[in-house]
N, C-alpha and C. Protein backbone atom coordinates (compact mmCIF):
# COMPACT_ATOMS: atom_id res chain seq x y z
N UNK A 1 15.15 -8.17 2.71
CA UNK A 1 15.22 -9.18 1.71
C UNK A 1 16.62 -9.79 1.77
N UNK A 2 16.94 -10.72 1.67
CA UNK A 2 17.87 -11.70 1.38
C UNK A 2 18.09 -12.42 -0.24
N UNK A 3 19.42 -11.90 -0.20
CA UNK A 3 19.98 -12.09 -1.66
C UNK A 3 20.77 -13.67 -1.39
N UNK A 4 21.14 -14.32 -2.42
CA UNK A 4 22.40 -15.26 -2.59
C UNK A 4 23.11 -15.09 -3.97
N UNK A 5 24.59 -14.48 -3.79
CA UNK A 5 25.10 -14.27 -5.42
C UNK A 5 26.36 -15.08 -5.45
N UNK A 6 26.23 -16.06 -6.48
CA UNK A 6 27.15 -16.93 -6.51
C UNK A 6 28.29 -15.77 -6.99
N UNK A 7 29.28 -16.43 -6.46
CA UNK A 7 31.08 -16.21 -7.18
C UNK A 7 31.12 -17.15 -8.19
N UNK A 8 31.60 -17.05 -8.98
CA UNK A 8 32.24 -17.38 -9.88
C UNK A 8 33.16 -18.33 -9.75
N UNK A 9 34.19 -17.85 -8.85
CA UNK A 9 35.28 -18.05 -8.83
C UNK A 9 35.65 -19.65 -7.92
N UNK A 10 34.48 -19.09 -6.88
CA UNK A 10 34.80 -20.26 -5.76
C UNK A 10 33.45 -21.23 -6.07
N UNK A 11 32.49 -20.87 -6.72
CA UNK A 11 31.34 -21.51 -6.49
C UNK A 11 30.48 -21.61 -5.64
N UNK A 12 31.04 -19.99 -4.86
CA UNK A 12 29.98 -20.20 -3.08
C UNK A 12 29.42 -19.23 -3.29
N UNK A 13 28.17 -19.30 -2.83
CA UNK A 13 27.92 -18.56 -2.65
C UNK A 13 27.30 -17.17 -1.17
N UNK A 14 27.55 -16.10 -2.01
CA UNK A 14 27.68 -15.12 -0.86
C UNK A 14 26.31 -14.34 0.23
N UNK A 15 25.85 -14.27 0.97
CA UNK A 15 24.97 -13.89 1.28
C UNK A 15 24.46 -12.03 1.41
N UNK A 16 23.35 -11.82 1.12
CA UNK A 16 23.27 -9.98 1.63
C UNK A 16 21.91 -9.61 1.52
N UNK A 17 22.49 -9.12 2.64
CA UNK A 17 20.74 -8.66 3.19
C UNK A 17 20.65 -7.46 2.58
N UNK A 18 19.09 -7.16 2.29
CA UNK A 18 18.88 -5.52 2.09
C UNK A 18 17.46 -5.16 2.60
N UNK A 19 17.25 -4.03 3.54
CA UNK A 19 16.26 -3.51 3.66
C UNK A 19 15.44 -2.32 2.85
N UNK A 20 13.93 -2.87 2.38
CA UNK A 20 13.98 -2.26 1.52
C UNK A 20 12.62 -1.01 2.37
N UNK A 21 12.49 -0.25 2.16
CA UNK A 21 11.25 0.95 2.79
C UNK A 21 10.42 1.40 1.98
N UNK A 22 9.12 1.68 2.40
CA UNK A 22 8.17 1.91 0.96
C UNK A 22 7.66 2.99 2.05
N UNK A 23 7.10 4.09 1.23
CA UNK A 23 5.99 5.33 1.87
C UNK A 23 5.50 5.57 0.56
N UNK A 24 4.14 6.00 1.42
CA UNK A 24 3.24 6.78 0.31
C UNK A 24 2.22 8.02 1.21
N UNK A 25 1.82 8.21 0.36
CA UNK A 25 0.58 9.96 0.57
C UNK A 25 -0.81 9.28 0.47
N UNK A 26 -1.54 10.19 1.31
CA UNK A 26 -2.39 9.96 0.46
C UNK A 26 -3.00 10.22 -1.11
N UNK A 27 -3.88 9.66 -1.81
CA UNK A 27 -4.07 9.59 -2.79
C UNK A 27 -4.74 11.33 -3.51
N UNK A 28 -5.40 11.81 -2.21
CA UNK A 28 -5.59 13.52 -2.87
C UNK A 28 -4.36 14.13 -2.66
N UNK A 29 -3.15 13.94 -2.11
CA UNK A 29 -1.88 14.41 -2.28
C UNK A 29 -1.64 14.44 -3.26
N UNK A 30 -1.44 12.99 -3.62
CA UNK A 30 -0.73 12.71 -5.58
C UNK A 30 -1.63 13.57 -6.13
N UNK A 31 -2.94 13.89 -6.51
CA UNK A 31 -3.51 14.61 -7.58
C UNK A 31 -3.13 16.01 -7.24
N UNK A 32 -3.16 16.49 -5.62
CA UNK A 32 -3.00 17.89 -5.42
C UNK A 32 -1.34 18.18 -5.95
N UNK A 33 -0.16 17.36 -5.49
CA UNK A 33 0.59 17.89 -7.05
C UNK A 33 0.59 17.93 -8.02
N UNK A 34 0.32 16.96 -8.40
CA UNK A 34 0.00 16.58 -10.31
C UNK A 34 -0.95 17.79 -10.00
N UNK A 35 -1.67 18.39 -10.17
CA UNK A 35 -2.45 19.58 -10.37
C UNK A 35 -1.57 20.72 -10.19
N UNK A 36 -1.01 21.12 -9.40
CA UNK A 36 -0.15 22.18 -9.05
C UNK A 36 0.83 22.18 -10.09
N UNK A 37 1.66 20.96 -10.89
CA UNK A 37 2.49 21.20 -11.88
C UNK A 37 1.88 21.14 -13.33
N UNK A 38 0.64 21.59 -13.59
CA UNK A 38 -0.04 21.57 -14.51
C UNK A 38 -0.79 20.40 -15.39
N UNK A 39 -0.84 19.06 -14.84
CA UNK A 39 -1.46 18.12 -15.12
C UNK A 39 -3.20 18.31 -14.85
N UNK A 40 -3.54 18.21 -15.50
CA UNK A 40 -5.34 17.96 -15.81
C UNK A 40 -5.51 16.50 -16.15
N UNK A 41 -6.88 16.56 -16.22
CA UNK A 41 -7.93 15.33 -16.19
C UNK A 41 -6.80 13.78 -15.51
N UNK A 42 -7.02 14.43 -14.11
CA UNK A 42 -6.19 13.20 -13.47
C UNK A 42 -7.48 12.31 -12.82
N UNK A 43 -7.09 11.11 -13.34
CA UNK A 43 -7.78 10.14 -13.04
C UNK A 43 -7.05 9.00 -11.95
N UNK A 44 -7.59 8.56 -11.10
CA UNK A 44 -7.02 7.28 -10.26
C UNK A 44 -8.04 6.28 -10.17
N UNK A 45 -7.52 4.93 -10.45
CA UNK A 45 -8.12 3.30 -10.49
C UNK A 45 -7.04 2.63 -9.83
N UNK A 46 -7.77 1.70 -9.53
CA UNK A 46 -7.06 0.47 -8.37
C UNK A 46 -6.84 -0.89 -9.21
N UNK A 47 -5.75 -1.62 -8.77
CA UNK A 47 -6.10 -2.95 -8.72
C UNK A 47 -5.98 -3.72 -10.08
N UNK A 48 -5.62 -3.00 -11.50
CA UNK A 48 -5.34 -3.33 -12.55
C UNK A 48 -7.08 -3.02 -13.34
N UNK A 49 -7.95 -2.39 -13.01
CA UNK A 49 -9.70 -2.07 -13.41
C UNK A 49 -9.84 -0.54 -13.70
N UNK A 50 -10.80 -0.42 -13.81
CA UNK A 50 -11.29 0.93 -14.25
C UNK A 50 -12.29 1.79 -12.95
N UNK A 51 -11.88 0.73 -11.82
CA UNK A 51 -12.59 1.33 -10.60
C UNK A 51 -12.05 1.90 -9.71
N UNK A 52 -12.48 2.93 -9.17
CA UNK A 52 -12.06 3.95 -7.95
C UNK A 52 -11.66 3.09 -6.62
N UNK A 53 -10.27 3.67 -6.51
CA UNK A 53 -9.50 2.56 -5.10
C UNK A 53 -10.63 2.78 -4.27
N UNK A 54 -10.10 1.74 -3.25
CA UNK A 54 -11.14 1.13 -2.04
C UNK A 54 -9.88 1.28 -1.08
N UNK A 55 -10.09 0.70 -0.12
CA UNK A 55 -9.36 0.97 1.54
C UNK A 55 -8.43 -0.38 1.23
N UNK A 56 -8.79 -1.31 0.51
CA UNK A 56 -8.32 -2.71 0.95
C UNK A 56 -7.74 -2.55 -0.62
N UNK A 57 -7.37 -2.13 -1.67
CA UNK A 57 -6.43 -1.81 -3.20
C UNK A 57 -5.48 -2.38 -2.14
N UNK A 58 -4.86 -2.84 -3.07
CA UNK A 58 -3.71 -3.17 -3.30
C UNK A 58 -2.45 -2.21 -4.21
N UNK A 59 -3.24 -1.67 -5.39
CA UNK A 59 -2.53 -0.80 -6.01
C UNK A 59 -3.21 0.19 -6.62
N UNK A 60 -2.63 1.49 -6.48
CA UNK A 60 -3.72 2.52 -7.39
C UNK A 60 -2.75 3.33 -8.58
N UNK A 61 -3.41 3.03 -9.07
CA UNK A 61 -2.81 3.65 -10.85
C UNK A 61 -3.20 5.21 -11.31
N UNK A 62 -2.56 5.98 -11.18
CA UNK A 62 -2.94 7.41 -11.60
C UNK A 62 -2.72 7.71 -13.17
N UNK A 63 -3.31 8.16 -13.95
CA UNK A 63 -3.65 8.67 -15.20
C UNK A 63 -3.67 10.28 -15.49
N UNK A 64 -2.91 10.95 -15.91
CA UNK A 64 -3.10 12.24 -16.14
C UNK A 64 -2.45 12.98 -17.58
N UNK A 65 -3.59 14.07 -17.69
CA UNK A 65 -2.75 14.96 -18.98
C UNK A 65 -2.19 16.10 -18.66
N UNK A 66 -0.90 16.34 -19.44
CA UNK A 66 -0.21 17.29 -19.44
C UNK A 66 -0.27 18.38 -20.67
């Protein structure tokens, strides 16, 4: 990603890059900890819905009690 942060001072502004890295598990990972640290009735939905991720989610939302 590429930033631009003005100065103040001079009115220029400065440039900066940052790389950013994302990883994830799979999704019976996340529950197999959340289970192991005592979380129950874990639930996972995708996508901002009340439906079970798909291959093509975009995002999956986990729900659990402690």
């Amino acid at each position: 990603m590429t930033f631009y942060v003005r100065d103040t001072k001079s009115d220029l502004y400065e440039r900066f890059d940052e790389e950013h890295i994302q990883r994830t598990y799979p999704i019976e990972q996340y529950m197999n900890w959340l289970r192991a640290i005592g979380f129950s009735d874990v639930v996972v939905t995708a996508d901002f819905t009340n439906e079970a991720p798909e291959y093509e989610s975009e995002r999956i939302f986990i729900r659990a009690v402690k």
